[in-house]
PDB file of N, CA and C in Angstrom:
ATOM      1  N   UNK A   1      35.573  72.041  10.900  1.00  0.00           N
ATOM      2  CA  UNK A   1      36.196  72.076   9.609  1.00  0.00           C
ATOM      3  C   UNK A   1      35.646  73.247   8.790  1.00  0.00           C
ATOM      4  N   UNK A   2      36.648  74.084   8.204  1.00  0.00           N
ATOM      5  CA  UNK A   2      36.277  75.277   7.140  1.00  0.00           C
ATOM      6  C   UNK A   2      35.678  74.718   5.725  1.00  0.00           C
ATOM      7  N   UNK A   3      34.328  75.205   5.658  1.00  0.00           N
ATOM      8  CA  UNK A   3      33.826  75.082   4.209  1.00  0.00           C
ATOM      9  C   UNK A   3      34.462  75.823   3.357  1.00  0.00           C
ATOM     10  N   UNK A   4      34.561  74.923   2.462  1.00  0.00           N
ATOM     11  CA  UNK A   4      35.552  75.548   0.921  1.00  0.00           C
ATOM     12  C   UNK A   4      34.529  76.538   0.036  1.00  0.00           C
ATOM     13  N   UNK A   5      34.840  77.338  -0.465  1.00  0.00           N
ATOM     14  CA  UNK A   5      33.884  78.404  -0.961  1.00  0.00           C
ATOM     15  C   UNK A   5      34.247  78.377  -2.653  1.00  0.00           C
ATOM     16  N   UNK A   6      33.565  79.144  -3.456  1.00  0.00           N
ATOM     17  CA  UNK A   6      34.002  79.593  -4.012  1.00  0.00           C
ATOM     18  C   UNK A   6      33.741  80.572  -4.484  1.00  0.00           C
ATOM     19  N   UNK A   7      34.450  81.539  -5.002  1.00  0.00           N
ATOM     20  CA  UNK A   7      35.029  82.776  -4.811  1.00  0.00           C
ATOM     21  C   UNK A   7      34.790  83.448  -6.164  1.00  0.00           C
ATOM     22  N   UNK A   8      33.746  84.274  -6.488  1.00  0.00           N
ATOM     23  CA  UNK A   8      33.525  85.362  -7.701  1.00  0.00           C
ATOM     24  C   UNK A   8      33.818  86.567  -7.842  1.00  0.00           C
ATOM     25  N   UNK A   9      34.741  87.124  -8.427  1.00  0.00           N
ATOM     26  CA  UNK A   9      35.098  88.453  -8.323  1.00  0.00           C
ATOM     27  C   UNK A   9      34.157  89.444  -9.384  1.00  0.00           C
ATOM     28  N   UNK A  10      33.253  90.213  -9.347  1.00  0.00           N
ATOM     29  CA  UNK A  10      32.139  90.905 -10.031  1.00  0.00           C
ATOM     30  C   UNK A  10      33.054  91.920 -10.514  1.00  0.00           C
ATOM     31  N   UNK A  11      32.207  92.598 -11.811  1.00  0.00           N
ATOM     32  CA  UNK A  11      32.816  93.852 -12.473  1.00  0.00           C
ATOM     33  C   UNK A  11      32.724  94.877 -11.642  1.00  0.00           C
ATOM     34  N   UNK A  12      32.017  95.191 -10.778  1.00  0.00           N
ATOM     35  CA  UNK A  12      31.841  96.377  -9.746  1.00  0.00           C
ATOM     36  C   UNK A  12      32.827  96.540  -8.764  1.00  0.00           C
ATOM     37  N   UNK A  13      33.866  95.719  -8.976  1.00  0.00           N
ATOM     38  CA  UNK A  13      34.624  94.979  -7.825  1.00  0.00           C
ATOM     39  C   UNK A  13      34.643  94.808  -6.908  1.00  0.00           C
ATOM     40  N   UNK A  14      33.505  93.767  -6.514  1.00  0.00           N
ATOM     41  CA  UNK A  14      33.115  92.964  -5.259  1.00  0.00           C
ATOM     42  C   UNK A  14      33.270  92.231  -5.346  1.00  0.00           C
ATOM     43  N   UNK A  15      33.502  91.398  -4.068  1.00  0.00           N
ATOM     44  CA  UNK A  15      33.501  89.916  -4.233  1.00  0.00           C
ATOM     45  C   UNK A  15      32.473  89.351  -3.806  1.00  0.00           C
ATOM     46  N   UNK A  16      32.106  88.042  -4.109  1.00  0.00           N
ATOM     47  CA  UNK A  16      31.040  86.970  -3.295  1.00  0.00           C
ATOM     48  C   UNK A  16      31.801  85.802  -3.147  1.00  0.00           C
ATOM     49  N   UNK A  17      31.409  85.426  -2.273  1.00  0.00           N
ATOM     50  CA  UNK A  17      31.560  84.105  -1.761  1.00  0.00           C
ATOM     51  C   UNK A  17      30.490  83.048  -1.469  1.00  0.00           C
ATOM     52  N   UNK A  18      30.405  82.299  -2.519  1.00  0.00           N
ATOM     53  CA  UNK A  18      29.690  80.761  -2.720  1.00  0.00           C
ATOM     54  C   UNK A  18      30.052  80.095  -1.558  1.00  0.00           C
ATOM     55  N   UNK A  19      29.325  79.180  -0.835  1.00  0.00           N
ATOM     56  CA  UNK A  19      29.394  78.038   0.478  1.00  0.00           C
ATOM     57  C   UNK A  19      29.580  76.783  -0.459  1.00  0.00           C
ATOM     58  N   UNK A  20      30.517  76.282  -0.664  1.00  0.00           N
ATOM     59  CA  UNK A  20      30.822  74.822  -1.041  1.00  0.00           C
ATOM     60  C   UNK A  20      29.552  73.713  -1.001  1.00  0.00           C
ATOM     61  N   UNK A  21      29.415  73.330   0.314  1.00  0.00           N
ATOM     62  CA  UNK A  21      28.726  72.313   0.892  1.00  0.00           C
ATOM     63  C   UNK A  21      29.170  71.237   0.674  1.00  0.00           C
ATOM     64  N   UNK A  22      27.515  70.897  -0.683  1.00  0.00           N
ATOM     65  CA  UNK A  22      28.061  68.971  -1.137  1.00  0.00           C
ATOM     66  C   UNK A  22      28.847  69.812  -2.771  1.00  0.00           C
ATOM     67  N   UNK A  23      28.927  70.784  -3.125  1.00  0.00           N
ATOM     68  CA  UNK A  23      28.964  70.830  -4.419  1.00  0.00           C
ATOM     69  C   UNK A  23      30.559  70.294  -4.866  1.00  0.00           C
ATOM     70  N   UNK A  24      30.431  68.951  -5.609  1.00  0.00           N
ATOM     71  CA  UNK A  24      31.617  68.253  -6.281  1.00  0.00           C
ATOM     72  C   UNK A  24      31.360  68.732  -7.342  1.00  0.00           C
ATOM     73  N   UNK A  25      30.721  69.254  -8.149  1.00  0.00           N
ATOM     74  CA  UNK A  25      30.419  69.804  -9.618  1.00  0.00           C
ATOM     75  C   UNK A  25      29.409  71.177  -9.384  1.00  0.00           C
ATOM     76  N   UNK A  26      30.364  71.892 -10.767  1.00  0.00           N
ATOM     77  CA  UNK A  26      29.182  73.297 -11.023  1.00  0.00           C
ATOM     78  C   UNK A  26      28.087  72.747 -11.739  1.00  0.00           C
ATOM     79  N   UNK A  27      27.094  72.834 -11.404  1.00  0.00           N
ATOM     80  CA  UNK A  27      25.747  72.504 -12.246  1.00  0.00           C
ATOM     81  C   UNK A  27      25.329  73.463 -13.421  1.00  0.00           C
ATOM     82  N   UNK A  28      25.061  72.133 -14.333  1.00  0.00           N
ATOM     83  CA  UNK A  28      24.699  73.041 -15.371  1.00  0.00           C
ATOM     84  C   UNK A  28      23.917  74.107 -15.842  1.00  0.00           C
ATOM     85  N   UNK A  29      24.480  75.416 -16.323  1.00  0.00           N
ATOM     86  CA  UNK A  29      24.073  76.834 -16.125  1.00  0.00           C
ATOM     87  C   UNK A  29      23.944  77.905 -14.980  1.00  0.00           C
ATOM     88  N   UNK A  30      24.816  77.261 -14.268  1.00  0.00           N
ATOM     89  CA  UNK A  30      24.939  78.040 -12.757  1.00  0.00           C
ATOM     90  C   UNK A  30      25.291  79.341 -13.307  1.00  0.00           C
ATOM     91  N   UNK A  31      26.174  79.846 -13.743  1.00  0.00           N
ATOM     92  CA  UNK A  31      27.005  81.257 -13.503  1.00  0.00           C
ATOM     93  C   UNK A  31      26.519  81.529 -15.140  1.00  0.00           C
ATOM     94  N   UNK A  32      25.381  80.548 -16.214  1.00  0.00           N
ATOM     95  CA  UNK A  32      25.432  81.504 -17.350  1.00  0.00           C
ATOM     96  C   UNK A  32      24.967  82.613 -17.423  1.00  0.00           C
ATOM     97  N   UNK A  33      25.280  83.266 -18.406  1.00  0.00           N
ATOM     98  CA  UNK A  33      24.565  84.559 -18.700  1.00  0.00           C
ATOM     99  C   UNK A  33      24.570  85.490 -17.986  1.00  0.00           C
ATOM    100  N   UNK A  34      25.796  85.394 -17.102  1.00  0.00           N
ATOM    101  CA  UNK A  34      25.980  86.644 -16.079  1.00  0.00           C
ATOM    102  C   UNK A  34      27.332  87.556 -16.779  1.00  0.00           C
ATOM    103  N   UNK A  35      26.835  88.697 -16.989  1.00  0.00           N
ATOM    104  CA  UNK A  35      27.979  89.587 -17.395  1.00  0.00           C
ATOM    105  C   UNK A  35      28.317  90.376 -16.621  1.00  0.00           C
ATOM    106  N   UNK A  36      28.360  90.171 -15.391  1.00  0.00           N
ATOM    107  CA  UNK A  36      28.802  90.494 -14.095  1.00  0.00           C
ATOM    108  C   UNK A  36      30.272  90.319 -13.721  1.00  0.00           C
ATOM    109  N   UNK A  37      30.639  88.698 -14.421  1.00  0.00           N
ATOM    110  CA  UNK A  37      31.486  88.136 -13.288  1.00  0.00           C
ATOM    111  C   UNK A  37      32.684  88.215 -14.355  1.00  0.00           C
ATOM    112  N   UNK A  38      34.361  88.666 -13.595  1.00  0.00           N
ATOM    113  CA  UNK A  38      35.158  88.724 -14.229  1.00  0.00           C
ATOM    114  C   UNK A  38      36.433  87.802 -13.670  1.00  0.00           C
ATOM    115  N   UNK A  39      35.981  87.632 -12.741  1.00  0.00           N
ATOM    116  CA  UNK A  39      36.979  85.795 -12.228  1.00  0.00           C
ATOM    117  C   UNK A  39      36.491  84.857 -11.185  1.00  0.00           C
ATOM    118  N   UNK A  40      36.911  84.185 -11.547  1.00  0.00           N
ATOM    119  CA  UNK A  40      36.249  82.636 -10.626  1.00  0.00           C
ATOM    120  C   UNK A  40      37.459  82.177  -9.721  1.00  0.00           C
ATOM    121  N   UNK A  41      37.279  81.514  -8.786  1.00  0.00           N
ATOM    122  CA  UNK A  41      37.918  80.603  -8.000  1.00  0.00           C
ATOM    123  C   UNK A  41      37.331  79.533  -7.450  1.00  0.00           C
ATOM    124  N   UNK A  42      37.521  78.242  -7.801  1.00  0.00           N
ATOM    125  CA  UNK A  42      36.701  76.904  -7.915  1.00  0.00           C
ATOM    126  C   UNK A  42      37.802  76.700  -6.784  1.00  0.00           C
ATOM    127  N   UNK A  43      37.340  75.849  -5.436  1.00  0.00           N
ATOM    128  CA  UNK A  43      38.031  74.972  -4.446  1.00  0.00           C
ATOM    129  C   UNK A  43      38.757  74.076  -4.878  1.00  0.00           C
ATOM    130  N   UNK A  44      39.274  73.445  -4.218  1.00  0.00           N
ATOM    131  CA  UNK A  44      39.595  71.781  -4.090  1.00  0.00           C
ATOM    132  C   UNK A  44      38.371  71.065  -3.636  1.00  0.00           C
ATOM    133  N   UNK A  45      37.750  69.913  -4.270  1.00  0.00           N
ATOM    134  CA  UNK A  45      36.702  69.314  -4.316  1.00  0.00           C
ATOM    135  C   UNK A  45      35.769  69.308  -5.414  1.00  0.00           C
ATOM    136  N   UNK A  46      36.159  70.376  -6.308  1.00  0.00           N
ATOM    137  CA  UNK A  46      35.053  70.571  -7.462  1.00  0.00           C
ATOM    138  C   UNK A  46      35.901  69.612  -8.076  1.00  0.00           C
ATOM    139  N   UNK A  47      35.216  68.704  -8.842  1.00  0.00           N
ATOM    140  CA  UNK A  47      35.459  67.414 -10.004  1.00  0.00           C
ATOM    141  C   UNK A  47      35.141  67.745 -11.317  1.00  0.00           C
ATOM    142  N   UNK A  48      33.882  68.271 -11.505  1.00  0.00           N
ATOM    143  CA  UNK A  48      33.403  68.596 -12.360  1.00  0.00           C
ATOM    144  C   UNK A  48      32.845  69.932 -12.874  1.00  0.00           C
ATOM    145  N   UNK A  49      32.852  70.114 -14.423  1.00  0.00           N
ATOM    146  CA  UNK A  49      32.293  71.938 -14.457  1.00  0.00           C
ATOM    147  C   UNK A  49      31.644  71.274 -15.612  1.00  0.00           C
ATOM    148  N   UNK A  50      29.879  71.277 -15.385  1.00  0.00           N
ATOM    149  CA  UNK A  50      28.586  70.680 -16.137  1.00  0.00           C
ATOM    150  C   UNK A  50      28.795  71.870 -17.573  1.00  0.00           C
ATOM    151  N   UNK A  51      27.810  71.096 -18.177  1.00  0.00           N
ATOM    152  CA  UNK A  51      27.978  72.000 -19.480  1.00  0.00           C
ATOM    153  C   UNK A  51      26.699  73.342 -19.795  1.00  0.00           C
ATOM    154  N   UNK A  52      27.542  73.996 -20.060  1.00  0.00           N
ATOM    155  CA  UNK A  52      26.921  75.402 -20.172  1.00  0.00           C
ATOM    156  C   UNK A  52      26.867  76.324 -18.876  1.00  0.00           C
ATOM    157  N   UNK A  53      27.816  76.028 -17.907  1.00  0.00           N
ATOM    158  CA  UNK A  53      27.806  76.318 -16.429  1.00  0.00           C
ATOM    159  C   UNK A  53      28.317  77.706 -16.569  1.00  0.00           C
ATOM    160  N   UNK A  54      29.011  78.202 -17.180  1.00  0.00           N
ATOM    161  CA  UNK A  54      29.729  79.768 -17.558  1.00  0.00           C
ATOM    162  C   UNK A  54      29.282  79.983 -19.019  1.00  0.00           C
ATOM    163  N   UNK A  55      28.258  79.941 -19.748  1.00  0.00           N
ATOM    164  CA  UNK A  55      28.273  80.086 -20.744  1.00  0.00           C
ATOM    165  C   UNK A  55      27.647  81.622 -21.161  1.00  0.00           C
ATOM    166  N   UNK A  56      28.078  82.175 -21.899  1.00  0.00           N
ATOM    167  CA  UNK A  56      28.038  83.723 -21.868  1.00  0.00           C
ATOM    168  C   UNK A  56      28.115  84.776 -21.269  1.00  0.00           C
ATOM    169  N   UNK A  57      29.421  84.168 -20.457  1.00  0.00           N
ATOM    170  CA  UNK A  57      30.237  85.185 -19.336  1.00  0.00           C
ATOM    171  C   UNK A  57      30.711  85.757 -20.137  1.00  0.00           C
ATOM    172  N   UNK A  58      30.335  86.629 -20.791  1.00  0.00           N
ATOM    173  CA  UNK A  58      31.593  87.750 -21.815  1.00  0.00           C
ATOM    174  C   UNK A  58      32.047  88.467 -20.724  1.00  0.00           C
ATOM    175  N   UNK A  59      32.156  88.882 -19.824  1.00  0.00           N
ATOM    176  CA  UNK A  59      33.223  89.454 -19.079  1.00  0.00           C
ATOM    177  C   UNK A  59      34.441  88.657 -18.331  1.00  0.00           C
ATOM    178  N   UNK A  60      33.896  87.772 -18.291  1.00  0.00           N
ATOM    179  CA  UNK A  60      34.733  86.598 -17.587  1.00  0.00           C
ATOM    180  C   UNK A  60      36.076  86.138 -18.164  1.00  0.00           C
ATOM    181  N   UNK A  61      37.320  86.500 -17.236  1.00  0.00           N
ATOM    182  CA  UNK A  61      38.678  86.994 -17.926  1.00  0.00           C
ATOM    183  C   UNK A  61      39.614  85.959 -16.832  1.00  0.00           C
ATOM    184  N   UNK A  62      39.140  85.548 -16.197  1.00  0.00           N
ATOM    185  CA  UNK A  62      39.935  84.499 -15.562  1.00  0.00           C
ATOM    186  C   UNK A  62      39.177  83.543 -14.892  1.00  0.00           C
ATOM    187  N   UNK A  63      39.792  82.141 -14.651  1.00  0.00           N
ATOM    188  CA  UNK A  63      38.923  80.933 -13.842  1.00  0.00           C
ATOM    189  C   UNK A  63      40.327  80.357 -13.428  1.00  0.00           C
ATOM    190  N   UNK A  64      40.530  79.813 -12.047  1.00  0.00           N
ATOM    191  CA  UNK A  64      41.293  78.867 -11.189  1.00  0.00           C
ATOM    192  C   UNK A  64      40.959  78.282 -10.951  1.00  0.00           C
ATOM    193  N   UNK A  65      41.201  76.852 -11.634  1.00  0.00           N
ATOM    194  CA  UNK A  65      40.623  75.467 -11.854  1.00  0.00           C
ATOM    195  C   UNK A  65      41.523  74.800 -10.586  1.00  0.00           C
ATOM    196  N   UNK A  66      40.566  74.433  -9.592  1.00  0.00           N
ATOM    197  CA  UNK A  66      41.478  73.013  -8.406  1.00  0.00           C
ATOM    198  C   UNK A  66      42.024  72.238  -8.757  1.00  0.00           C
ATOM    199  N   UNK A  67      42.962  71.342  -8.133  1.00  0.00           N
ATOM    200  CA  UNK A  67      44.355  70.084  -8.952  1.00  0.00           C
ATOM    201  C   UNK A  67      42.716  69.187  -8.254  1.00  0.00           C
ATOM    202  N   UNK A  68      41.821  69.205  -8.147  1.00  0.00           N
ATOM    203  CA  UNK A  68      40.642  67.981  -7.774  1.00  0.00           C
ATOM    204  C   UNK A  68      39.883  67.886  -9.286  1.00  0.00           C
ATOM    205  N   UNK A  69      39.750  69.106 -10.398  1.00  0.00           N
ATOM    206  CA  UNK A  69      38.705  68.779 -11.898  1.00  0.00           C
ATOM    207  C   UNK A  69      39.507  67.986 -12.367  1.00  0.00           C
ATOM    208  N   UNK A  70      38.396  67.146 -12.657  1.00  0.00           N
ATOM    209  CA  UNK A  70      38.565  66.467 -14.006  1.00  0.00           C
ATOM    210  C   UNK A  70      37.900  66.099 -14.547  1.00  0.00           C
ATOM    211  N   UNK A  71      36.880  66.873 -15.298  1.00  0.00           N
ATOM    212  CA  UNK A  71      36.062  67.108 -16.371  1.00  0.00           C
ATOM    213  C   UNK A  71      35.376  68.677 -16.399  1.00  0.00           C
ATOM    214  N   UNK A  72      35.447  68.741 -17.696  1.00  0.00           N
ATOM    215  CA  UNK A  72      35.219  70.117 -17.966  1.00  0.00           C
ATOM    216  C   UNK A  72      34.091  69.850 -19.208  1.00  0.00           C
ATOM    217  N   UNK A  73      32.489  69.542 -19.335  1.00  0.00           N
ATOM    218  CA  UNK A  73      31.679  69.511 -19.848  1.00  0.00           C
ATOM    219  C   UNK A  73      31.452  70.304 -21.711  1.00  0.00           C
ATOM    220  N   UNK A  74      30.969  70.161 -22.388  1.00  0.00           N
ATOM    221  CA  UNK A  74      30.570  70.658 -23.564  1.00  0.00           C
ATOM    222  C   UNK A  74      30.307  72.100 -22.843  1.00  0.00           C
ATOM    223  N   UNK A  75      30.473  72.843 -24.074  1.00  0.00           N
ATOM    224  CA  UNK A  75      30.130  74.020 -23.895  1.00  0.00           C
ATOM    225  C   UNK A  75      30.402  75.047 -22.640  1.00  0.00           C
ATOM    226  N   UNK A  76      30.588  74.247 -21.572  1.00  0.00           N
ATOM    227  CA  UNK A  76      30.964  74.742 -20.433  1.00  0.00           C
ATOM    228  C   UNK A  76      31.161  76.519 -20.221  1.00  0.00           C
ATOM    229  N   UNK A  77      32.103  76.916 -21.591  1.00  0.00           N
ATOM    230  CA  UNK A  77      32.503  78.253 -21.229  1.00  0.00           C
ATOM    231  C   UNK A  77      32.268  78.640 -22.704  1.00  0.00           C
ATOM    232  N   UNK A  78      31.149  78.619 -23.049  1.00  0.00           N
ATOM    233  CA  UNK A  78      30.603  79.121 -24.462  1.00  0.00           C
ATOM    234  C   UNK A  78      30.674  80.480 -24.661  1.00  0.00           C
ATOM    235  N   UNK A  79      31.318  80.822 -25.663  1.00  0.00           N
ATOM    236  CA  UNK A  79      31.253  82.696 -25.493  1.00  0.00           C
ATOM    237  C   UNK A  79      31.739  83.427 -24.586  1.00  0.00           C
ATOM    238  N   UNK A  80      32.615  83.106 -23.739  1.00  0.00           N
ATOM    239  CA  UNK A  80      33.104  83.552 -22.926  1.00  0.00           C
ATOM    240  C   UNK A  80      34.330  84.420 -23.627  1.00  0.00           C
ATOM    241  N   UNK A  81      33.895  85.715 -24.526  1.00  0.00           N
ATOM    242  CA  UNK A  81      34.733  85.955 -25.342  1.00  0.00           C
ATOM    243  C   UNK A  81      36.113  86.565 -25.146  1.00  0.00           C
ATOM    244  N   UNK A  82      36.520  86.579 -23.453  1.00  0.00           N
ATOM    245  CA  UNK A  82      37.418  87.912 -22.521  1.00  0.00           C
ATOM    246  C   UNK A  82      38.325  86.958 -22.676  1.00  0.00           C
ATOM    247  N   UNK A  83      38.015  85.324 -21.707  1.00  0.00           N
ATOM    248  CA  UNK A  83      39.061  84.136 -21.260  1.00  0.00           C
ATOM    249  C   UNK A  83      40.107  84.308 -21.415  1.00  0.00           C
ATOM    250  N   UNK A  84      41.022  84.470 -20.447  1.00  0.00           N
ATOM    251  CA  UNK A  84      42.514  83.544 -20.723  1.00  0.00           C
ATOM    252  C   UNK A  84      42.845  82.602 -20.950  1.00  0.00           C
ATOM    253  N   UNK A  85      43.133  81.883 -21.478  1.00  0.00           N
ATOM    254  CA  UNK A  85      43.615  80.572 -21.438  1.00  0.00           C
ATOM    255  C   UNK A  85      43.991  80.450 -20.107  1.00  0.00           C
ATOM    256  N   UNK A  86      42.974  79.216 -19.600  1.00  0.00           N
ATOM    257  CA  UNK A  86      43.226  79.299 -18.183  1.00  0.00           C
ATOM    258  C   UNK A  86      44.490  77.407 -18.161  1.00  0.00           C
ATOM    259  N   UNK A  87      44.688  77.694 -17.235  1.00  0.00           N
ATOM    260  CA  UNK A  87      45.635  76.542 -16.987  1.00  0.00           C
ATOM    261  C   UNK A  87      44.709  75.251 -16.449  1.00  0.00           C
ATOM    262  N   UNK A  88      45.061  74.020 -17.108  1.00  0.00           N
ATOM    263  CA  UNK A  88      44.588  72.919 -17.083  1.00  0.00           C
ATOM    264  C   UNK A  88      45.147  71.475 -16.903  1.00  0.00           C
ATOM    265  N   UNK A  89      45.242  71.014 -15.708  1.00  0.00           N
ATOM    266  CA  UNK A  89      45.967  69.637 -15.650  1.00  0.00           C
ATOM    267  C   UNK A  89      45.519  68.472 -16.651  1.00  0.00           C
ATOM    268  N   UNK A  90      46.378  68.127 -17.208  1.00  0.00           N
ATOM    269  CA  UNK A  90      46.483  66.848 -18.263  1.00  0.00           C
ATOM    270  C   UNK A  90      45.617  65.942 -17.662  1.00  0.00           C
ATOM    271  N   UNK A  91      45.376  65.592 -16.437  1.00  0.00           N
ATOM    272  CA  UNK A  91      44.267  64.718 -15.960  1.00  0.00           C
ATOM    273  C   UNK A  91      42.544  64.760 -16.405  1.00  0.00           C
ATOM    274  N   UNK A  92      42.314  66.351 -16.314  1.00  0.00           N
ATOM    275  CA  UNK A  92      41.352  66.769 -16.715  1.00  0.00           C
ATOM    276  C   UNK A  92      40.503  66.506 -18.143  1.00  0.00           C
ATOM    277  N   UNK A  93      39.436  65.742 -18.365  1.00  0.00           N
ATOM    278  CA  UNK A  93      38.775  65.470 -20.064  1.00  0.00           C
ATOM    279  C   UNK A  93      38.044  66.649 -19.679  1.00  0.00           C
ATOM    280  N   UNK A  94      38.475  67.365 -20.887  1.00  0.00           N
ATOM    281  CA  UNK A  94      38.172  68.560 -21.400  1.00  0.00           C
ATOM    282  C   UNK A  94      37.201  68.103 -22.789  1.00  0.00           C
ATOM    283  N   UNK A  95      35.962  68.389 -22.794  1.00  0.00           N
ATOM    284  CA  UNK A  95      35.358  68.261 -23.963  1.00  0.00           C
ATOM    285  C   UNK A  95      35.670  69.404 -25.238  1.00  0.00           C
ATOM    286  N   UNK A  96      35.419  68.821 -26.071  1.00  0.00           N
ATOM    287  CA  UNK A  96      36.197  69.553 -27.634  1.00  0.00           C
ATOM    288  C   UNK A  96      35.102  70.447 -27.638  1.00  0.00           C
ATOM    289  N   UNK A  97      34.047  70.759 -27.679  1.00  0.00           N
ATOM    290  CA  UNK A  97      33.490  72.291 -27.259  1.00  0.00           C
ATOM    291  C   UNK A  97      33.287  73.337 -26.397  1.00  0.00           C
ATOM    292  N   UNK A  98      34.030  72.720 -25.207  1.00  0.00           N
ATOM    293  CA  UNK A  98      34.610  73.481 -24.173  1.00  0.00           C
ATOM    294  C   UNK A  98      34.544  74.881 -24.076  1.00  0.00           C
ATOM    295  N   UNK A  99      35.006  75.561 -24.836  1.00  0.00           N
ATOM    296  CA  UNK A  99      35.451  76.393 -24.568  1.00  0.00           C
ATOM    297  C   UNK A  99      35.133  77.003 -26.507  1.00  0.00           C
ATOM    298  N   UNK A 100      34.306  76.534 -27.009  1.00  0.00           N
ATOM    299  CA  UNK A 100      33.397  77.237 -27.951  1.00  0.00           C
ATOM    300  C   UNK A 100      33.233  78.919 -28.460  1.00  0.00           C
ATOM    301  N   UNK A 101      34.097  79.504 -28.945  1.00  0.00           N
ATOM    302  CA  UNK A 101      33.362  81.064 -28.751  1.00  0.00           C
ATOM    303  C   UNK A 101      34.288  81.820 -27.714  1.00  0.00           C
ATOM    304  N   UNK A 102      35.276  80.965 -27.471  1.00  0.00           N
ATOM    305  CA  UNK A 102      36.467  81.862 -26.491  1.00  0.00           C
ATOM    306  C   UNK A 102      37.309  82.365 -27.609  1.00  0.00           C
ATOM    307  N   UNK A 103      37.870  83.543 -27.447  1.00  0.00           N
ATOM    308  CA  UNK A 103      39.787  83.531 -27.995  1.00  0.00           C
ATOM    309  C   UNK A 103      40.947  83.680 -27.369  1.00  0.00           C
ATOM    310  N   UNK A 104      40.611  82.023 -27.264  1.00  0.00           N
ATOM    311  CA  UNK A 104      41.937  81.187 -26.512  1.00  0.00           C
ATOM    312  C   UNK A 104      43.263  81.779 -27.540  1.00  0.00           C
TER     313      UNK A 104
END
């Protein structure tokens, strides 16, 4: 069976590729404070995105959320001042500081 990855596209334009494993959730402060990264691609299997897990990605201009989240933590994407409004299934509890410091 293929491990699900997930997938960072850097400002230098490289990519990396994360090994899934057990990860059902981004842990909190994984990808903060990197002004490196300018898009994400989360698998199918991620449930959860912990809080403060992208928080002061100011470069960070896109995220592809799996039809598997559903929860998206406080603060999660604090300052992430680039963001698109990324697309979000109605299933998903999205906490009301979510997305803090974006211009959604």
């Amino acid at each position: 069976m293929k491990k699900e990855r997930i997938k960072v596209q850097l400002y230098n334009k490289t990519y990396k590729e994360i090994d899934m494993s057990d990860f059902t959730e981004i842990p909190e402060e994984l990808f903060s404070n990197r002004n490196d990264i300018i898009s994400v691609w989360l698998p199918d299997g991620v449930k959860k995105i912990d809080a403060n897990a992208f928080e002061n990605c100011v470069r960070l201009s896109e995220i592809f959320f799996p039809k598997t989240l559903r929860v998206i933590e406080s603060e999660a994407f604090r300052n992430c001042i680039n963001l698109k409004k990324p697309e979000i299934s109605e299933k998903v509890d999205v906490d009301t500081t979510a997305f803090v410091g974006c211009n959604l």
